[in-house]
PDB file of N, CA and C in Angstrom:
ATOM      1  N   UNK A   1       0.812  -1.200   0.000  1.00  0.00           N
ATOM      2  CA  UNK A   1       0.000   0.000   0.000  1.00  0.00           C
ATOM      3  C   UNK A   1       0.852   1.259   0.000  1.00  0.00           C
ATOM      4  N   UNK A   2       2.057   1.147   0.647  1.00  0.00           N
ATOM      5  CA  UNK A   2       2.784   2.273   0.538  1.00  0.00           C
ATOM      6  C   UNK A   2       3.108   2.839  -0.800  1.00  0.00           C
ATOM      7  N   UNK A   3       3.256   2.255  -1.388  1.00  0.00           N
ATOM      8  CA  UNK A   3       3.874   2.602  -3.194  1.00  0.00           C
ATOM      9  C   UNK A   3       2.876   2.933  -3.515  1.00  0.00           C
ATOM     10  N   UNK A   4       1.279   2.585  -3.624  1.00  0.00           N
ATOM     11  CA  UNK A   4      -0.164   3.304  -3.557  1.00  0.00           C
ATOM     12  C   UNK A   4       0.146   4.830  -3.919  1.00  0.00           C
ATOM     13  N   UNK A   5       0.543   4.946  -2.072  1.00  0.00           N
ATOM     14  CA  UNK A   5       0.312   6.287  -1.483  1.00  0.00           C
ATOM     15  C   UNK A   5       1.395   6.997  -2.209  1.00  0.00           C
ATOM     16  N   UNK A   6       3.189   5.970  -2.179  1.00  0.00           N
ATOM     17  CA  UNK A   6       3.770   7.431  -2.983  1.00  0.00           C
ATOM     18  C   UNK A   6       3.477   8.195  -4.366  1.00  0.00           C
ATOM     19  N   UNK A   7       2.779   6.859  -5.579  1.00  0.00           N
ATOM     20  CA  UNK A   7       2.390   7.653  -6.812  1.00  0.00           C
ATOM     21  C   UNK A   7       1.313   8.291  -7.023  1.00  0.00           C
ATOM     22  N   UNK A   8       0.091   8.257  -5.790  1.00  0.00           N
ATOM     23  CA  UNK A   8      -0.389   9.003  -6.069  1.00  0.00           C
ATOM     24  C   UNK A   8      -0.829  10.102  -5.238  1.00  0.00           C
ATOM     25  N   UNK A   9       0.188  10.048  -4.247  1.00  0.00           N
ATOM     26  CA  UNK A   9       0.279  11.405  -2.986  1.00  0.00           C
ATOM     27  C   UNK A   9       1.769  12.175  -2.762  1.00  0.00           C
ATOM     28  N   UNK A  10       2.368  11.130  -3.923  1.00  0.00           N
ATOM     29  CA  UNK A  10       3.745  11.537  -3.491  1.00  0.00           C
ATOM     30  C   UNK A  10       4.601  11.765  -2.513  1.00  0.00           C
ATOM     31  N   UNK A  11       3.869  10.946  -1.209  1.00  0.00           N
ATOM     32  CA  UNK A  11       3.991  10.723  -0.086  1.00  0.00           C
ATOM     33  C   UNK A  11       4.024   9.014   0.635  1.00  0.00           C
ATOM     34  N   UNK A  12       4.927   8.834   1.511  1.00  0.00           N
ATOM     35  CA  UNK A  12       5.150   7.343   2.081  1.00  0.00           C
ATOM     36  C   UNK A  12       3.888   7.132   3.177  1.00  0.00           C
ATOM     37  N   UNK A  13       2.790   6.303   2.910  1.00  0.00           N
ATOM     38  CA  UNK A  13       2.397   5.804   4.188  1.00  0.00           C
ATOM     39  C   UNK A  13       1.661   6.703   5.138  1.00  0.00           C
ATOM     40  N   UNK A  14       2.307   7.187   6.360  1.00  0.00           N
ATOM     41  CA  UNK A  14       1.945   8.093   7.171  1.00  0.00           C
ATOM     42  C   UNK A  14       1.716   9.386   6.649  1.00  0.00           C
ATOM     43  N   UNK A  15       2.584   9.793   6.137  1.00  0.00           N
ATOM     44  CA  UNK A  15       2.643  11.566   5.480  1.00  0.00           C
ATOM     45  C   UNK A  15       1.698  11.480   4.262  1.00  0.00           C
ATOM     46  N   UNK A  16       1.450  10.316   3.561  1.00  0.00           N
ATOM     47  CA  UNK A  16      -0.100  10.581   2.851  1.00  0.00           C
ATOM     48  C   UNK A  16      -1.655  11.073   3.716  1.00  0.00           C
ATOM     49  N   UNK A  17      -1.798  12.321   2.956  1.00  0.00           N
ATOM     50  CA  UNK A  17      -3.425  13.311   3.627  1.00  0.00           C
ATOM     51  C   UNK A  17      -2.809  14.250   4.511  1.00  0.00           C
ATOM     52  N   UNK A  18      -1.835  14.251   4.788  1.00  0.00           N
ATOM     53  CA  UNK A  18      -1.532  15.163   6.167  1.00  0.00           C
ATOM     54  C   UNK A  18      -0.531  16.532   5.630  1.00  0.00           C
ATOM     55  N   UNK A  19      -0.940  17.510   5.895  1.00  0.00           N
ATOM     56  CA  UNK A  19      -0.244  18.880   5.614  1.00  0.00           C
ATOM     57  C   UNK A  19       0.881  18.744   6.409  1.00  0.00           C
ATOM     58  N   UNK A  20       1.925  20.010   5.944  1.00  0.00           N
ATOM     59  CA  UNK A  20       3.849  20.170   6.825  1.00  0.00           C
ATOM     60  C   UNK A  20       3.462  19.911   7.803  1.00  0.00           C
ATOM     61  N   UNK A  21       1.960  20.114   8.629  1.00  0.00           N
ATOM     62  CA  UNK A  21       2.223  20.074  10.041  1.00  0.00           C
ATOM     63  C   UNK A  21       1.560  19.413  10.780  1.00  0.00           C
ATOM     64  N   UNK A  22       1.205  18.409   9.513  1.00  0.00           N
ATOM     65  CA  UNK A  22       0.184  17.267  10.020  1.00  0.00           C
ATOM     66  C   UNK A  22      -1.632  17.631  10.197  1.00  0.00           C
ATOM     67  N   UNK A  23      -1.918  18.816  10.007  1.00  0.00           N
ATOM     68  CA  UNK A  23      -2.533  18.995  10.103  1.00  0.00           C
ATOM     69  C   UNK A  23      -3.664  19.219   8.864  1.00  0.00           C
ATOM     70  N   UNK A  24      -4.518  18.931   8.625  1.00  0.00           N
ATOM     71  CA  UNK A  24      -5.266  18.794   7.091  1.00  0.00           C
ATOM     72  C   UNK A  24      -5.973  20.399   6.928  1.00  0.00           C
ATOM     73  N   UNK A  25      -6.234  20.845   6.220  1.00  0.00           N
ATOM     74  CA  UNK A  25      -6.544  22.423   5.240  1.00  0.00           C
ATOM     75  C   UNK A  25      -7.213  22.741   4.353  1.00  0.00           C
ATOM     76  N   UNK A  26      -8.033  23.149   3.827  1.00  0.00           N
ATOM     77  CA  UNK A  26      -8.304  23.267   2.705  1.00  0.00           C
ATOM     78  C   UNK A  26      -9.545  22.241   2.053  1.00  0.00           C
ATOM     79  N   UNK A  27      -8.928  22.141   0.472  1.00  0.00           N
ATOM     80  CA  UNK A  27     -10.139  21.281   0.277  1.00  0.00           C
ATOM     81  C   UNK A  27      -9.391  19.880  -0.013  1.00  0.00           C
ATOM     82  N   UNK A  28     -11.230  19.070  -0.165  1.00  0.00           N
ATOM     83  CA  UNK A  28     -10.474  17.426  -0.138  1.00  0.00           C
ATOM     84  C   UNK A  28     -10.714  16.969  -1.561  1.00  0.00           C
ATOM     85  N   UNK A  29      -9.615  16.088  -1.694  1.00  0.00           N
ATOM     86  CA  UNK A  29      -8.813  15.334  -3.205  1.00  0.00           C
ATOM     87  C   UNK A  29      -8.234  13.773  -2.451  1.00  0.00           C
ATOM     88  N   UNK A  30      -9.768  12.677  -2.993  1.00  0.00           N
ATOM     89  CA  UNK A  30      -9.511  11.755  -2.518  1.00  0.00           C
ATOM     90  C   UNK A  30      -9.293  11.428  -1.041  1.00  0.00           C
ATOM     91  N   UNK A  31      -9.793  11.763  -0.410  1.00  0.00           N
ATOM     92  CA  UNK A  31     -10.143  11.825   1.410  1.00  0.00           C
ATOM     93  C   UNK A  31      -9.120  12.468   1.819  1.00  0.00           C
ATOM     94  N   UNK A  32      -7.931  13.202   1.139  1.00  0.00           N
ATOM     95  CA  UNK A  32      -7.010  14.243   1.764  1.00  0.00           C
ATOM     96  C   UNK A  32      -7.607  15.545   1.938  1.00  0.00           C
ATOM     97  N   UNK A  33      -7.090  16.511   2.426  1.00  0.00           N
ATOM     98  CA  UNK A  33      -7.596  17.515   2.485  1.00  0.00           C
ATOM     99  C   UNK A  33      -6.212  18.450   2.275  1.00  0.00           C
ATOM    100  N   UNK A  34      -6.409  19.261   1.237  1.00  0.00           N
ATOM    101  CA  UNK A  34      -5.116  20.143   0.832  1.00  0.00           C
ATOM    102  C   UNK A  34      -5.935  21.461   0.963  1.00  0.00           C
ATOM    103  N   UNK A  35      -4.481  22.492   0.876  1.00  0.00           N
ATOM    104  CA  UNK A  35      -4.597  23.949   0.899  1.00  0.00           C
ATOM    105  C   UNK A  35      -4.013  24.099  -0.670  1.00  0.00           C
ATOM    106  N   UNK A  36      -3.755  25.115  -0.721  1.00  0.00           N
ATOM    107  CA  UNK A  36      -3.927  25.594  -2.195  1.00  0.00           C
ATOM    108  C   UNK A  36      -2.192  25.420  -2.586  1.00  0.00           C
ATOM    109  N   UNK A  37      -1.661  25.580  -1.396  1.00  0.00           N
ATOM    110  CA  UNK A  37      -0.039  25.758  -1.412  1.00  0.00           C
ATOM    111  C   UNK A  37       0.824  24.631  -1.551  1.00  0.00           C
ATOM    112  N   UNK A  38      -0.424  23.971  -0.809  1.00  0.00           N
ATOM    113  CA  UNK A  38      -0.116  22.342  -0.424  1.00  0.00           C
ATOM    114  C   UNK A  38      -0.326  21.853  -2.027  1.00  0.00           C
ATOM    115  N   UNK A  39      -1.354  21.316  -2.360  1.00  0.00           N
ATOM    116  CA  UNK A  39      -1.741  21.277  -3.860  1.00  0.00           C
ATOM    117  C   UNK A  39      -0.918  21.463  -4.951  1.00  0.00           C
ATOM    118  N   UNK A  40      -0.312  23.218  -4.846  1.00  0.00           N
ATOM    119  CA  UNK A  40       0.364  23.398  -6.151  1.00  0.00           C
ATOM    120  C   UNK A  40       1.226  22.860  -6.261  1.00  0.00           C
ATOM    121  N   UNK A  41       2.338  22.831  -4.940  1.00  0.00           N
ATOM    122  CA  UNK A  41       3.786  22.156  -4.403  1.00  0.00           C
ATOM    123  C   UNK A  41       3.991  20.567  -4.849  1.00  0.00           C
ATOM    124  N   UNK A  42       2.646  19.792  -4.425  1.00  0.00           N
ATOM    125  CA  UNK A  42       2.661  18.896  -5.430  1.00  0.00           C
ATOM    126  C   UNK A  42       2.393  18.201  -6.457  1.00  0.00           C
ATOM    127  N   UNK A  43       1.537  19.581  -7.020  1.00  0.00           N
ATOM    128  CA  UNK A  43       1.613  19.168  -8.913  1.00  0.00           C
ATOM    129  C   UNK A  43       2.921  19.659  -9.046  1.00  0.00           C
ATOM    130  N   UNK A  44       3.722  20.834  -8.720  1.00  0.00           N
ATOM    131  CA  UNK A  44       4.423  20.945  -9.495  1.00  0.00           C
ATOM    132  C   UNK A  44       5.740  19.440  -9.321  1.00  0.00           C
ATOM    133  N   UNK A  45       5.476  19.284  -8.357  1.00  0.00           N
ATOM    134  CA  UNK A  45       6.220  17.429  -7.745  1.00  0.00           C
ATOM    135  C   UNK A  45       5.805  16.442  -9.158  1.00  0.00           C
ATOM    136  N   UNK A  46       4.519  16.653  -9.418  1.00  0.00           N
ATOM    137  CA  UNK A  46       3.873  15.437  -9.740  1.00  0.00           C
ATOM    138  C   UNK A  46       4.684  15.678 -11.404  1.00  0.00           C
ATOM    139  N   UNK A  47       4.240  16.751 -11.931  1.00  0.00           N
ATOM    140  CA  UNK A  47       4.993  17.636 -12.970  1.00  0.00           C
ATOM    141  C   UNK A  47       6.435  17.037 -13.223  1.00  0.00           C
ATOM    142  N   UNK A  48       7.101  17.493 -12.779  1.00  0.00           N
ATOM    143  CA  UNK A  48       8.944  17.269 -12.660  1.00  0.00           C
ATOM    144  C   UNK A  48       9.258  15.742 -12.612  1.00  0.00           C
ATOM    145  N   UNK A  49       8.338  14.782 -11.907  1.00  0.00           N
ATOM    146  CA  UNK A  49       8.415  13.233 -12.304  1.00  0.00           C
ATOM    147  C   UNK A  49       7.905  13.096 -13.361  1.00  0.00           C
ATOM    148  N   UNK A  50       6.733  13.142 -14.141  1.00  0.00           N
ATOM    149  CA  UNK A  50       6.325  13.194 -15.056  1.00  0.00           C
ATOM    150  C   UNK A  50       7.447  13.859 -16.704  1.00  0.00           C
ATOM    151  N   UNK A  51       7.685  14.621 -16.168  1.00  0.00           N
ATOM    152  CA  UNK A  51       8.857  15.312 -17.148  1.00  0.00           C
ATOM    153  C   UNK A  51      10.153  14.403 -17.719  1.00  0.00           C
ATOM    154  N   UNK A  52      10.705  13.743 -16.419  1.00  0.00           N
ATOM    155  CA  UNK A  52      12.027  13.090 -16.142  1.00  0.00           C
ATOM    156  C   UNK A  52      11.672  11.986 -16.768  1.00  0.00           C
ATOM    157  N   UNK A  53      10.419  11.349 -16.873  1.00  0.00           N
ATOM    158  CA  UNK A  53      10.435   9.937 -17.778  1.00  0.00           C
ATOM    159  C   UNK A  53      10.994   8.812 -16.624  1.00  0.00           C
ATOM    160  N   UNK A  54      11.024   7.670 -16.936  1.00  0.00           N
ATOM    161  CA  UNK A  54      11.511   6.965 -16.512  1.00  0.00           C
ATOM    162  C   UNK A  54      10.406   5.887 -15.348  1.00  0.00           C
ATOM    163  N   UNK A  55       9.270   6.392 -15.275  1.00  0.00           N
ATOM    164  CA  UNK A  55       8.325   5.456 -14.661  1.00  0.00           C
ATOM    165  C   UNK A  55       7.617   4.463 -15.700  1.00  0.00           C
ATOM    166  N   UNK A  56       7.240   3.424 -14.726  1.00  0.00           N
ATOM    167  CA  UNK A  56       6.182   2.743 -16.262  1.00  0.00           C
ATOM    168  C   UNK A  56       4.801   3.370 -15.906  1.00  0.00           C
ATOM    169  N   UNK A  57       4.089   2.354 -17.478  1.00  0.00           N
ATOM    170  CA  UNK A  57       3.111   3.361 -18.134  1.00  0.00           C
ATOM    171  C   UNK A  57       1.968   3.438 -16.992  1.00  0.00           C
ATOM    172  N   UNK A  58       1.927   2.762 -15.896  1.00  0.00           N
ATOM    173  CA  UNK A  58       0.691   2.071 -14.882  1.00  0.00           C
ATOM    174  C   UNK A  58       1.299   3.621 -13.785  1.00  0.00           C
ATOM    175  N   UNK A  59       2.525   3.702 -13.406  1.00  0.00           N
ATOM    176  CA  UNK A  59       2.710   4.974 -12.509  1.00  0.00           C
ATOM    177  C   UNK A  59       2.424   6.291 -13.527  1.00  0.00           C
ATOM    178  N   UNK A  60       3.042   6.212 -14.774  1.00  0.00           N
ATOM    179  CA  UNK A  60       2.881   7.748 -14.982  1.00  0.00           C
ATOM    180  C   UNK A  60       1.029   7.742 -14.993  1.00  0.00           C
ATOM    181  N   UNK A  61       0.689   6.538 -15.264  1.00  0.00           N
ATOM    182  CA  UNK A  61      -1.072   7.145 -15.589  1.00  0.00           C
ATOM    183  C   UNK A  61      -1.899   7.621 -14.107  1.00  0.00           C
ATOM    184  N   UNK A  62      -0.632   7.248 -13.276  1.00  0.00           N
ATOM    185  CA  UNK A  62      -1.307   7.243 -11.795  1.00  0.00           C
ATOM    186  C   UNK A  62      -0.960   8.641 -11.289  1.00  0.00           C
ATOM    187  N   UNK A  63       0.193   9.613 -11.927  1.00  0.00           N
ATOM    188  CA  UNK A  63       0.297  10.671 -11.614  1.00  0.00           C
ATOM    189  C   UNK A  63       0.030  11.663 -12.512  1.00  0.00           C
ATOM    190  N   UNK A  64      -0.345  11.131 -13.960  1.00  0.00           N
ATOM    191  CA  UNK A  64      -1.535  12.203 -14.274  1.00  0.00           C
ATOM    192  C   UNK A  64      -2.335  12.079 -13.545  1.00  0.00           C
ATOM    193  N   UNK A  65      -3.076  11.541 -13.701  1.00  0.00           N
ATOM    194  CA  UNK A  65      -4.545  11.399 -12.678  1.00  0.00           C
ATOM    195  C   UNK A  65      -4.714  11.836 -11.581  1.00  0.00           C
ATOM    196  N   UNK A  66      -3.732  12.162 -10.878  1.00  0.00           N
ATOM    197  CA  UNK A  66      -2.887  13.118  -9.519  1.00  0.00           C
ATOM    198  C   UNK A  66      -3.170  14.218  -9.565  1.00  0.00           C
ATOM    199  N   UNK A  67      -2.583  14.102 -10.932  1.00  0.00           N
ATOM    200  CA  UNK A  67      -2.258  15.460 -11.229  1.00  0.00           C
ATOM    201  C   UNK A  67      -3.494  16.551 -11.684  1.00  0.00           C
ATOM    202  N   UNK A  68      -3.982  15.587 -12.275  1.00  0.00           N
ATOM    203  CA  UNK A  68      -5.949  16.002 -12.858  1.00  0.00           C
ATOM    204  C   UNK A  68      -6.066  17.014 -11.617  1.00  0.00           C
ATOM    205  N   UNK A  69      -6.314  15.723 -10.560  1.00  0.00           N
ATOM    206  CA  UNK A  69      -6.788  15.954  -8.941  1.00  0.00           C
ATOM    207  C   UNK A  69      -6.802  17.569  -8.403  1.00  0.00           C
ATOM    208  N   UNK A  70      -5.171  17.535  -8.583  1.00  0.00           N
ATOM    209  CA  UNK A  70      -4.760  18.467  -7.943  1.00  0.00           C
ATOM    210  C   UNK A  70      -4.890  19.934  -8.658  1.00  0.00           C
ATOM    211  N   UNK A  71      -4.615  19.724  -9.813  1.00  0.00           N
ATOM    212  CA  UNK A  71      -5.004  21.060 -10.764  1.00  0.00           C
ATOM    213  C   UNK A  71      -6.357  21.277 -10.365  1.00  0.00           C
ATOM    214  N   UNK A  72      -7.376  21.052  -9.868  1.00  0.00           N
ATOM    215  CA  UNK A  72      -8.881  20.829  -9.911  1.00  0.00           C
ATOM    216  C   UNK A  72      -9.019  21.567  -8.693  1.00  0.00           C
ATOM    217  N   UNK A  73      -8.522  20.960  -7.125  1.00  0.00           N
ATOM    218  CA  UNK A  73      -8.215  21.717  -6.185  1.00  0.00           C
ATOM    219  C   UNK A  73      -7.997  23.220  -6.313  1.00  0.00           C
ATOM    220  N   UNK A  74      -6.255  23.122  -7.601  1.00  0.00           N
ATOM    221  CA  UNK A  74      -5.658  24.821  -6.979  1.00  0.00           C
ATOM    222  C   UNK A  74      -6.742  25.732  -7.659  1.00  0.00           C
ATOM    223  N   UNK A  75      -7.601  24.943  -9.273  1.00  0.00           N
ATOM    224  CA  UNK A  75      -8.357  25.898  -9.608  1.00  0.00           C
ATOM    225  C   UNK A  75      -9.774  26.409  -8.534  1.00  0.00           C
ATOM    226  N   UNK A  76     -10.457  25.433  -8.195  1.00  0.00           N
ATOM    227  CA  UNK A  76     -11.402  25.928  -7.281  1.00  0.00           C
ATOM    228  C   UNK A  76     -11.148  26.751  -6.058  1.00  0.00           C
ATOM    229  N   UNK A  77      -9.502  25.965  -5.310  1.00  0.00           N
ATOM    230  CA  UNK A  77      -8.764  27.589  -4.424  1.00  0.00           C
ATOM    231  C   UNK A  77      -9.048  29.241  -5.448  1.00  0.00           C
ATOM    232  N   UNK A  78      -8.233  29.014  -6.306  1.00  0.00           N
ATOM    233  CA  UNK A  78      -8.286  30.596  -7.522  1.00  0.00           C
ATOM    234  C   UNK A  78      -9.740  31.448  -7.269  1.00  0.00           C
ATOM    235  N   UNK A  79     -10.516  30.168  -7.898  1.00  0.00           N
ATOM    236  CA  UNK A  79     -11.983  30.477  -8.332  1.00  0.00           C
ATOM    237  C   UNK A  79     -12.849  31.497  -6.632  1.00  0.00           C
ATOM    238  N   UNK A  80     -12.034  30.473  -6.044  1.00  0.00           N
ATOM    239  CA  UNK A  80     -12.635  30.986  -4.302  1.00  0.00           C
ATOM    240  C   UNK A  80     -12.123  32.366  -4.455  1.00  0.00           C
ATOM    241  N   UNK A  81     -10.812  32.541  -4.629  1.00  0.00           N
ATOM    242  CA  UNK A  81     -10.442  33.780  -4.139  1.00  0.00           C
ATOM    243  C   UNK A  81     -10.737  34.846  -5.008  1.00  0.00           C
ATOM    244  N   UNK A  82     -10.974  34.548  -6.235  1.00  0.00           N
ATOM    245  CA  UNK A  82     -11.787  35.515  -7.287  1.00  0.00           C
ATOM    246  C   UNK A  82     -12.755  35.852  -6.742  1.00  0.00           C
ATOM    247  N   UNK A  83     -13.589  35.113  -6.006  1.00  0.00           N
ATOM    248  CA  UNK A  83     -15.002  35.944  -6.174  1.00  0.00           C
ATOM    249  C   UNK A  83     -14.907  36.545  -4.823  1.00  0.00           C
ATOM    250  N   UNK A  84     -13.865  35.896  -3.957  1.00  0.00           N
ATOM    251  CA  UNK A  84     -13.628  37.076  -3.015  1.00  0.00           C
ATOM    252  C   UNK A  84     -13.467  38.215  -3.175  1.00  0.00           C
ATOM    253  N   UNK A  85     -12.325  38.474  -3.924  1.00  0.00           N
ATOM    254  CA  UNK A  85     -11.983  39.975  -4.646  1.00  0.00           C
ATOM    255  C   UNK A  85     -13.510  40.778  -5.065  1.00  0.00           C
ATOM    256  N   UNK A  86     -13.976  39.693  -6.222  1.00  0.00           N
ATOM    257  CA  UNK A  86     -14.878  40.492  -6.800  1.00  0.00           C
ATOM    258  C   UNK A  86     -15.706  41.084  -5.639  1.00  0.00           C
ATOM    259  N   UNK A  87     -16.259  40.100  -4.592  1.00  0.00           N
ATOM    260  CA  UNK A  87     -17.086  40.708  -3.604  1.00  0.00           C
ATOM    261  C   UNK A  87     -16.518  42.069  -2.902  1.00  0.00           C
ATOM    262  N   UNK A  88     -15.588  42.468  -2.654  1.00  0.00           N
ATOM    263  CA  UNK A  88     -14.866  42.869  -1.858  1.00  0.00           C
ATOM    264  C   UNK A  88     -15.174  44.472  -3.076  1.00  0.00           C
ATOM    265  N   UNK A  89     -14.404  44.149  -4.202  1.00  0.00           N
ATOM    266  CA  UNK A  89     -14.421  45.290  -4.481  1.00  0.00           C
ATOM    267  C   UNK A  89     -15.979  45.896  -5.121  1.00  0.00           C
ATOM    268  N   UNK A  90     -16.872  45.199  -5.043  1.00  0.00           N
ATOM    269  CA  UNK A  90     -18.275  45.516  -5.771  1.00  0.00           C
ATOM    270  C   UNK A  90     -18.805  46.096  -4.268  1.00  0.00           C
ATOM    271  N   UNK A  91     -18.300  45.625  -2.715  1.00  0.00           N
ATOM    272  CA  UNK A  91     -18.560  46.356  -2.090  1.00  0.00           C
ATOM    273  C   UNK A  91     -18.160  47.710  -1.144  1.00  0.00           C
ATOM    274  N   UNK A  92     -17.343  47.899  -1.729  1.00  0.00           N
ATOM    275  CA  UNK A  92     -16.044  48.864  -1.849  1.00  0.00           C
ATOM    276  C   UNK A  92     -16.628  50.300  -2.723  1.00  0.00           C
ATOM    277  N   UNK A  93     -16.934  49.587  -3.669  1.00  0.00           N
ATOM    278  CA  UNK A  93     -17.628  50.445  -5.215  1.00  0.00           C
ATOM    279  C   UNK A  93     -19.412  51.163  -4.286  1.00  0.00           C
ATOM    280  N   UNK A  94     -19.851  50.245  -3.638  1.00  0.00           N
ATOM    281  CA  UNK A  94     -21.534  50.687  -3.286  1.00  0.00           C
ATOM    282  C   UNK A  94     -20.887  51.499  -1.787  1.00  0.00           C
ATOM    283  N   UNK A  95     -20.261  51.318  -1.156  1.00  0.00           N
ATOM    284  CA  UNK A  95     -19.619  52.165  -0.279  1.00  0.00           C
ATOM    285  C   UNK A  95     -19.548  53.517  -0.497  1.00  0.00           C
ATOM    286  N   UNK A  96     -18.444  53.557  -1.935  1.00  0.00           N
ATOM    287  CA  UNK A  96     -18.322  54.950  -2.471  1.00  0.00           C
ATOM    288  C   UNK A  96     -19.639  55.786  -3.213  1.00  0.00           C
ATOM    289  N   UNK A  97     -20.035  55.113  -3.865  1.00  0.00           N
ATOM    290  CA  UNK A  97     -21.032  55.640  -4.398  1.00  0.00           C
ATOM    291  C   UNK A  97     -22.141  56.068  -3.140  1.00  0.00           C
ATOM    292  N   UNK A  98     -22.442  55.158  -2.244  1.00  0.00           N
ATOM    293  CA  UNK A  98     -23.378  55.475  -1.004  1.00  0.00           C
ATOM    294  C   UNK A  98     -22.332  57.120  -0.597  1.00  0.00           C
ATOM    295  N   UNK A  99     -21.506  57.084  -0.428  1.00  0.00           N
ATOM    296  CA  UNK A  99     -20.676  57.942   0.316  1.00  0.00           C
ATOM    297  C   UNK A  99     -20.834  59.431  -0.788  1.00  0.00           C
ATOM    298  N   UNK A 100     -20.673  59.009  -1.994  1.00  0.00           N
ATOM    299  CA  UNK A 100     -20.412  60.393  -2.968  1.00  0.00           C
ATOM    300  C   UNK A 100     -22.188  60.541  -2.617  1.00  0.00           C
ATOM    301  N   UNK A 101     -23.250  59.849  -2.805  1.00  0.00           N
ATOM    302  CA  UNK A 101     -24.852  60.439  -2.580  1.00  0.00           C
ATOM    303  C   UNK A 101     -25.070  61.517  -1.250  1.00  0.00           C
ATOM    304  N   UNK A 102     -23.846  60.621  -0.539  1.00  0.00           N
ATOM    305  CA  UNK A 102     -24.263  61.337   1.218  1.00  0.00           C
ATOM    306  C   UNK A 102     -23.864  62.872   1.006  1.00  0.00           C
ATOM    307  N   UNK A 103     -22.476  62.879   0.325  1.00  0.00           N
ATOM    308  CA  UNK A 103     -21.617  63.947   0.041  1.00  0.00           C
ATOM    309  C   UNK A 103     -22.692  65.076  -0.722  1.00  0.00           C
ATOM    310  N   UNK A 104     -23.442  64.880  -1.534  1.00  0.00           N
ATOM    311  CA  UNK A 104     -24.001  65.343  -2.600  1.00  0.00           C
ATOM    312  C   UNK A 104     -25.281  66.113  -1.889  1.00  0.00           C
ATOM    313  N   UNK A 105     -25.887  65.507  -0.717  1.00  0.00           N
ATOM    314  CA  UNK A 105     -26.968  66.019  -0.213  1.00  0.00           C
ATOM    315  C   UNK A 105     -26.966  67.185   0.868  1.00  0.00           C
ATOM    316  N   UNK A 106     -25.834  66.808   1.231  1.00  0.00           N
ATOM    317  CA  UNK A 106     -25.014  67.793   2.323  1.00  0.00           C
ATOM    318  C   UNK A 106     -24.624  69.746   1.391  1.00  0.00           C
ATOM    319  N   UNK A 107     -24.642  69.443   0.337  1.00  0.00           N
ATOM    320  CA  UNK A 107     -24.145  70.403  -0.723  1.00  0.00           C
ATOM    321  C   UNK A 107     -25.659  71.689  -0.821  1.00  0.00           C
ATOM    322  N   UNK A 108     -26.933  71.745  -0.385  1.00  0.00           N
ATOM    323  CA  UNK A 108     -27.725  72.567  -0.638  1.00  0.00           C
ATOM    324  C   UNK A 108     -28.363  72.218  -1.929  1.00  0.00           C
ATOM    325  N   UNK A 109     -28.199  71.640  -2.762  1.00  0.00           N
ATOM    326  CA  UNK A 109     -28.167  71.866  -4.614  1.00  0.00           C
ATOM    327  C   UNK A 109     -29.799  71.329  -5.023  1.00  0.00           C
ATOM    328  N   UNK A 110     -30.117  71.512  -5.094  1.00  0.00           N
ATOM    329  CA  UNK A 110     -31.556  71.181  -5.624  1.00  0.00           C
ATOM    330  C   UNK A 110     -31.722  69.749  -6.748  1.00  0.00           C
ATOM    331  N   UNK A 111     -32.333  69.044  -6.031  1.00  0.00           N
ATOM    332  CA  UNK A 111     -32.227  67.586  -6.530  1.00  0.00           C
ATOM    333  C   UNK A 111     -31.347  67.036  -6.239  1.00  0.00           C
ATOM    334  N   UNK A 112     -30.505  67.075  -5.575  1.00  0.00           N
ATOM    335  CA  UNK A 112     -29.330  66.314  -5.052  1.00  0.00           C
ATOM    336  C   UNK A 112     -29.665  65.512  -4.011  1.00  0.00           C
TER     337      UNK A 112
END
């Protein structure tokens, strides 16, 4: 089972699912649970074996497929933090605009 875990966690045994600090993060890929940092660190792992050649055809298909995994993860991390932004600044934007109306009424001006 260990050889399992290293081609397709890139990890021995114990240190398969578990973050630097043992502790799990993020989202889950195959009952692990990764962070986004965690994730990229090892596609780009999964990547650089894949590159070097030299596995047979049963491991490399086991670290594409890893690799699928994990690209899938860092994109839905991205996707999260996009629409954070977007939220953030669409409410940033109704802030100001609330703020330039407040500004505007304070002014005397007729219809304002």
């Amino acid at each position: 089972m260990a050889r399992t875990d290293e081609v397709t966690t890139g990890k021995t045994g114990g240190e398969a699912g578990r973050g630097t600090s043992g502790e799990a993060t993020g989202e889950a890929v195959g009952g692990t649970t990764l962070g986004y940092e965690q994730a990229r660190d090892e596609l780009i792992e999964v990547v650089r074996r894949l590159e070097a050649g030299g596995t047979s055809l049963e491991d490399s298909l086991a670290l594409w497929e890893r690799g699928e995994e994990l690209a899938k993860v860092c994109r839905r991390w991205l996707e999260g933090a996009r629409a954070r932004l977007d939220a953030s600044l669409a409410h940033e934007a109704e802030e100001a605009e609330a703020d330039s109306r407040a500004a505007g009424r304070g002014t005397g001006r007729p219809g304002a």
